[in-house]
N, C-alpha and C. Protein backbone atom coordinates (compact mmCIF):
# COMPACT_ATOMS: atom_id res chain seq x y z
N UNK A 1 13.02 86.70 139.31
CA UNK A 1 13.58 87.96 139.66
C UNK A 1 15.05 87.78 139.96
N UNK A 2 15.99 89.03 140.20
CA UNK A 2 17.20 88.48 140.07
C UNK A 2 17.44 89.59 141.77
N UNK A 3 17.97 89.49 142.14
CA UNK A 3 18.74 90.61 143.64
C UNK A 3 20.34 90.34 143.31
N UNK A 4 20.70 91.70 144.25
CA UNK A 4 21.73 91.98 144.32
C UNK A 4 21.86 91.80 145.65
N UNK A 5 22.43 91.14 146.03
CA UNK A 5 22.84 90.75 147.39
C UNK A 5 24.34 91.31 147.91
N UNK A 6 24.15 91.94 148.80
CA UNK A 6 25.77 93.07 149.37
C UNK A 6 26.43 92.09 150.48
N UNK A 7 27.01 91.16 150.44
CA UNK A 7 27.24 90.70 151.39
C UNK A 7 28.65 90.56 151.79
N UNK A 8 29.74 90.86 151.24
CA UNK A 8 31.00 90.87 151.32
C UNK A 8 31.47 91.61 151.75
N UNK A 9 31.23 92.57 152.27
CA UNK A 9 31.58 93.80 152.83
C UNK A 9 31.52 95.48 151.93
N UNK A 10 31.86 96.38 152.48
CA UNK A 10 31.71 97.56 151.58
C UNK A 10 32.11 97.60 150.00
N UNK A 11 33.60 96.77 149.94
CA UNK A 11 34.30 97.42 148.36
C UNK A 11 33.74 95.52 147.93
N UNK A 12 33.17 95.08 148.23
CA UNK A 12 33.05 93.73 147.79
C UNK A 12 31.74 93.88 146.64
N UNK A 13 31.99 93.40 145.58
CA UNK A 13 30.82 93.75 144.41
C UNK A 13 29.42 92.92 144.77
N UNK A 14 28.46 93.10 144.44
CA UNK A 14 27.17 92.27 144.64
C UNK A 14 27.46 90.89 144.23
N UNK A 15 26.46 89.80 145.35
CA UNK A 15 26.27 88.41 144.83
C UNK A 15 24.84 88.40 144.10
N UNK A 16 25.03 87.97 142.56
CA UNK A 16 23.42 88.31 141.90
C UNK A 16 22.89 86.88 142.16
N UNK A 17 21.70 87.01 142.68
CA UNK A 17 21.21 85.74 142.78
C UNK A 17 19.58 85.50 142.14
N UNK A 18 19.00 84.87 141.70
CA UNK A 18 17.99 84.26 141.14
C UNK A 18 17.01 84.09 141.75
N UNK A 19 15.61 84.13 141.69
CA UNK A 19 14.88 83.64 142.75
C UNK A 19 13.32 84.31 142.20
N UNK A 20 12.37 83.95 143.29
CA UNK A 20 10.75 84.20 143.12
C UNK A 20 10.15 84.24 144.65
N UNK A 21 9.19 85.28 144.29
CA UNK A 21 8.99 85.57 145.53
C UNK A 21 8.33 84.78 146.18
N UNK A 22 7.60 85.01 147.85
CA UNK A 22 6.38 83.46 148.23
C UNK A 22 5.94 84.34 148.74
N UNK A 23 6.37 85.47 149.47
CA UNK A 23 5.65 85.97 150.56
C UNK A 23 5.63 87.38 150.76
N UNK A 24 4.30 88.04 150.64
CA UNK A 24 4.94 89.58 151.31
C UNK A 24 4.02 89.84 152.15
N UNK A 25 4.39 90.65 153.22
CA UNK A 25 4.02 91.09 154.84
C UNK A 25 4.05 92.60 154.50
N UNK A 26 3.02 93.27 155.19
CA UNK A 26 3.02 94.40 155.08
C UNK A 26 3.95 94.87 156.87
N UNK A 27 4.79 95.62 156.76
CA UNK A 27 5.55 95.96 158.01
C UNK A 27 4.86 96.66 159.08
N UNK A 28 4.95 96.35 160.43
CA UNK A 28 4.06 97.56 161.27
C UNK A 28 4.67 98.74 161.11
N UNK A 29 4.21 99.75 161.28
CA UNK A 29 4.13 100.98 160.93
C UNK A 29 5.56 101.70 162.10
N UNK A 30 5.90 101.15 163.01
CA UNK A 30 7.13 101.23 163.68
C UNK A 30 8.14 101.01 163.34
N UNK A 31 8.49 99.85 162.67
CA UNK A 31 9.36 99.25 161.63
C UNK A 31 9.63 99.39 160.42
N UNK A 32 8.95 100.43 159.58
CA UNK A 32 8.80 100.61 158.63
C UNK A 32 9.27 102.10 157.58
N UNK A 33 10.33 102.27 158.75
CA UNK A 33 10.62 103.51 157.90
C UNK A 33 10.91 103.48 156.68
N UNK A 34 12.00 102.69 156.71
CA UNK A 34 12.77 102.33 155.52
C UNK A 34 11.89 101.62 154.59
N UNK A 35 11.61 100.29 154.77
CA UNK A 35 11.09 99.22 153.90
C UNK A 35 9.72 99.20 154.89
N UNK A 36 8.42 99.37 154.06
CA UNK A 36 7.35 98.97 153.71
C UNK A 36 6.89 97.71 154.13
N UNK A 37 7.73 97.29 153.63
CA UNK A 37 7.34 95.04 153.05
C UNK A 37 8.30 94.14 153.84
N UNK A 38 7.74 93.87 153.60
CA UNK A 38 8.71 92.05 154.30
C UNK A 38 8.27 90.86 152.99
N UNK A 39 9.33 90.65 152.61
CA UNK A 39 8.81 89.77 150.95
C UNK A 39 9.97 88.20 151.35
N UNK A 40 9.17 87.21 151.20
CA UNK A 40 9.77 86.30 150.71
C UNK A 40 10.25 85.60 149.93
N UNK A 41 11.77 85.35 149.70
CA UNK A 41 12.23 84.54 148.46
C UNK A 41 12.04 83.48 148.55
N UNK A 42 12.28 82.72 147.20
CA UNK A 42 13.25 81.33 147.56
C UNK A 42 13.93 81.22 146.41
N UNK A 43 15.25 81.02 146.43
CA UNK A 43 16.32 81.17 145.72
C UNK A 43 16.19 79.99 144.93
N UNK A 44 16.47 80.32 143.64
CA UNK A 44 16.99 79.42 142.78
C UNK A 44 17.99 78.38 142.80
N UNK A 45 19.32 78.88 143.35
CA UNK A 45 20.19 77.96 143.95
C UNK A 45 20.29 78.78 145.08
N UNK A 46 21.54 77.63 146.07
CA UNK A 46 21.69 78.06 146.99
C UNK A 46 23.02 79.05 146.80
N UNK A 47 22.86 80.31 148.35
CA UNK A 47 23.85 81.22 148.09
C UNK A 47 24.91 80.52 148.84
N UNK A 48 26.18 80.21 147.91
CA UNK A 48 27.36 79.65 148.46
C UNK A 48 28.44 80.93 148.70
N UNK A 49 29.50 80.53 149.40
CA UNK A 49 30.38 80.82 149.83
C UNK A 49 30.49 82.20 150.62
N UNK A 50 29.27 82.59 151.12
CA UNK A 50 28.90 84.04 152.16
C UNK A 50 28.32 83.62 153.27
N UNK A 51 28.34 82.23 154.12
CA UNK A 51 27.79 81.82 155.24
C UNK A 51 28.18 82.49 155.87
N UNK A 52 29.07 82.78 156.58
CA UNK A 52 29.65 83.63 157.28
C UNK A 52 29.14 84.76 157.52
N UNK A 53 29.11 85.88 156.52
CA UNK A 53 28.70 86.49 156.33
C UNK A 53 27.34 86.71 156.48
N UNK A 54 26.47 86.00 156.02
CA UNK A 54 25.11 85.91 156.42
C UNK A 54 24.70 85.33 158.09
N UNK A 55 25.16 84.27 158.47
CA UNK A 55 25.21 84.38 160.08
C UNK A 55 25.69 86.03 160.71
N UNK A 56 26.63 86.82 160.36
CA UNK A 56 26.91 87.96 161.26
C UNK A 56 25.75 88.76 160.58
N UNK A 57 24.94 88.72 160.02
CA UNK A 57 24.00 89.45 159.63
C UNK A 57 22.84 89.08 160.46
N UNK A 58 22.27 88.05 160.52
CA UNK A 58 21.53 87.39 160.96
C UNK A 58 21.36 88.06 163.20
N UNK A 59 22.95 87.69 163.45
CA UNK A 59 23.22 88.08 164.59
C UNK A 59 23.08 89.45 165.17
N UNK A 60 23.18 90.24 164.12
CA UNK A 60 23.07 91.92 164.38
C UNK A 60 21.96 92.44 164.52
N UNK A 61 20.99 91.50 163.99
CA UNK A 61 19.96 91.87 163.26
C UNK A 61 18.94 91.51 164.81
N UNK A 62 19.80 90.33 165.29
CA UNK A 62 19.02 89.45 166.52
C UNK A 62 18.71 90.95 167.90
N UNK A 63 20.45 91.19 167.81
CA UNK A 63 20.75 91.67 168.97
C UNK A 63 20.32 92.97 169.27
N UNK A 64 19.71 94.01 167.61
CA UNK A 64 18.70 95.18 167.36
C UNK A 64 17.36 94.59 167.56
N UNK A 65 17.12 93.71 167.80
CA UNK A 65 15.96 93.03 168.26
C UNK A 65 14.93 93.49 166.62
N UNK A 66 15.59 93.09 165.61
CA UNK A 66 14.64 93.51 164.47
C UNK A 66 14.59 92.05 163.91
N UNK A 67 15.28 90.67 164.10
CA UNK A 67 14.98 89.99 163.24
C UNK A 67 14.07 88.92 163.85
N UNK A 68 13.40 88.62 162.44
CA UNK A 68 12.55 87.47 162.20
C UNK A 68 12.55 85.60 162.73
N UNK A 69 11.92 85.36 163.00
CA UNK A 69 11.56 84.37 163.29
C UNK A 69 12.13 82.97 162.28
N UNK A 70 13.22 82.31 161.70
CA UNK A 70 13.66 81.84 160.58
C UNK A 70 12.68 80.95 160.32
N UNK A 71 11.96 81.18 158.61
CA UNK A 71 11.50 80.66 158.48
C UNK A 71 11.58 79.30 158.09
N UNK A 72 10.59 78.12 157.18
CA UNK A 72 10.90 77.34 156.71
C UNK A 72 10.61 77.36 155.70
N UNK A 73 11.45 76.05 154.85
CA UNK A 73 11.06 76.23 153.74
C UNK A 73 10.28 76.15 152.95
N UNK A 74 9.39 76.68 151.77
CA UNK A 74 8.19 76.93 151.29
C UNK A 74 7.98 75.70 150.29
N UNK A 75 6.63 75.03 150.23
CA UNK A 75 6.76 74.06 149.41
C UNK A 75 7.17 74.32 147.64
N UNK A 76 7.01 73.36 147.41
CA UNK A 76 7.51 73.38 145.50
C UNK A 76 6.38 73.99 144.66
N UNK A 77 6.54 75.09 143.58
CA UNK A 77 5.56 75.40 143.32
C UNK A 77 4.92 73.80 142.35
N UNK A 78 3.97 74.45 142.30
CA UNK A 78 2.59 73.26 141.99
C UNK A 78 3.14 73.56 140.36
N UNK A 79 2.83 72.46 139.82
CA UNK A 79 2.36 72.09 137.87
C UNK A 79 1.89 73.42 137.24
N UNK A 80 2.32 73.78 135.99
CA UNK A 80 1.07 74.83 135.51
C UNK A 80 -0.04 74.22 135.41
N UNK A 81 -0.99 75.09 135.54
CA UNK A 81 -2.25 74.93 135.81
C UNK A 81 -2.92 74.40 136.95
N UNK A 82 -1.99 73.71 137.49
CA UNK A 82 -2.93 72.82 138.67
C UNK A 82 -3.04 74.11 139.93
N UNK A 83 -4.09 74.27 141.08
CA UNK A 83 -4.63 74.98 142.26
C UNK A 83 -4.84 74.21 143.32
């Protein structure tokens, strides 16, 4: 799958990034106006040069008392075919 990631600020164009999902959470019903889901990526590469940016996200997110628990990282997917 590919996302558009907004992270540069308003007039700053999308970072497109690569990736597959691992995880989706259905949202409690309080939290959920907007978005439904809670889905996990894991990126294809890593997103460079928006750390910054993603920490003050991270922080806003803390201090609305809406964010998540950081997860870890998800193992490698398995061989085709193998279960």
């Amino acid at each position: 799958m590919t996302l558009e990631l907004y992270l540069g600020g308003d007039t700053a164009p999308p970072k497109r990034a690569g990736g597959r999902v691992v995880r989706t959470d259905r949202r409690a019903p309080e939290v959920s106006d907007v978005w439904s889901w809670e889905v996990g990526v894991v990126f294809d590469a890593p997103i460079e040069g928006y750390e910054r940016e993603i920490e003050e996200i991270s922080r806003r997110q803390e201090a609305l008392g809406i964010a998540k628990l950081r997860s870890s990282r998800p193992p490698p997917p398995s061989p085709q075919g193998e279960q």
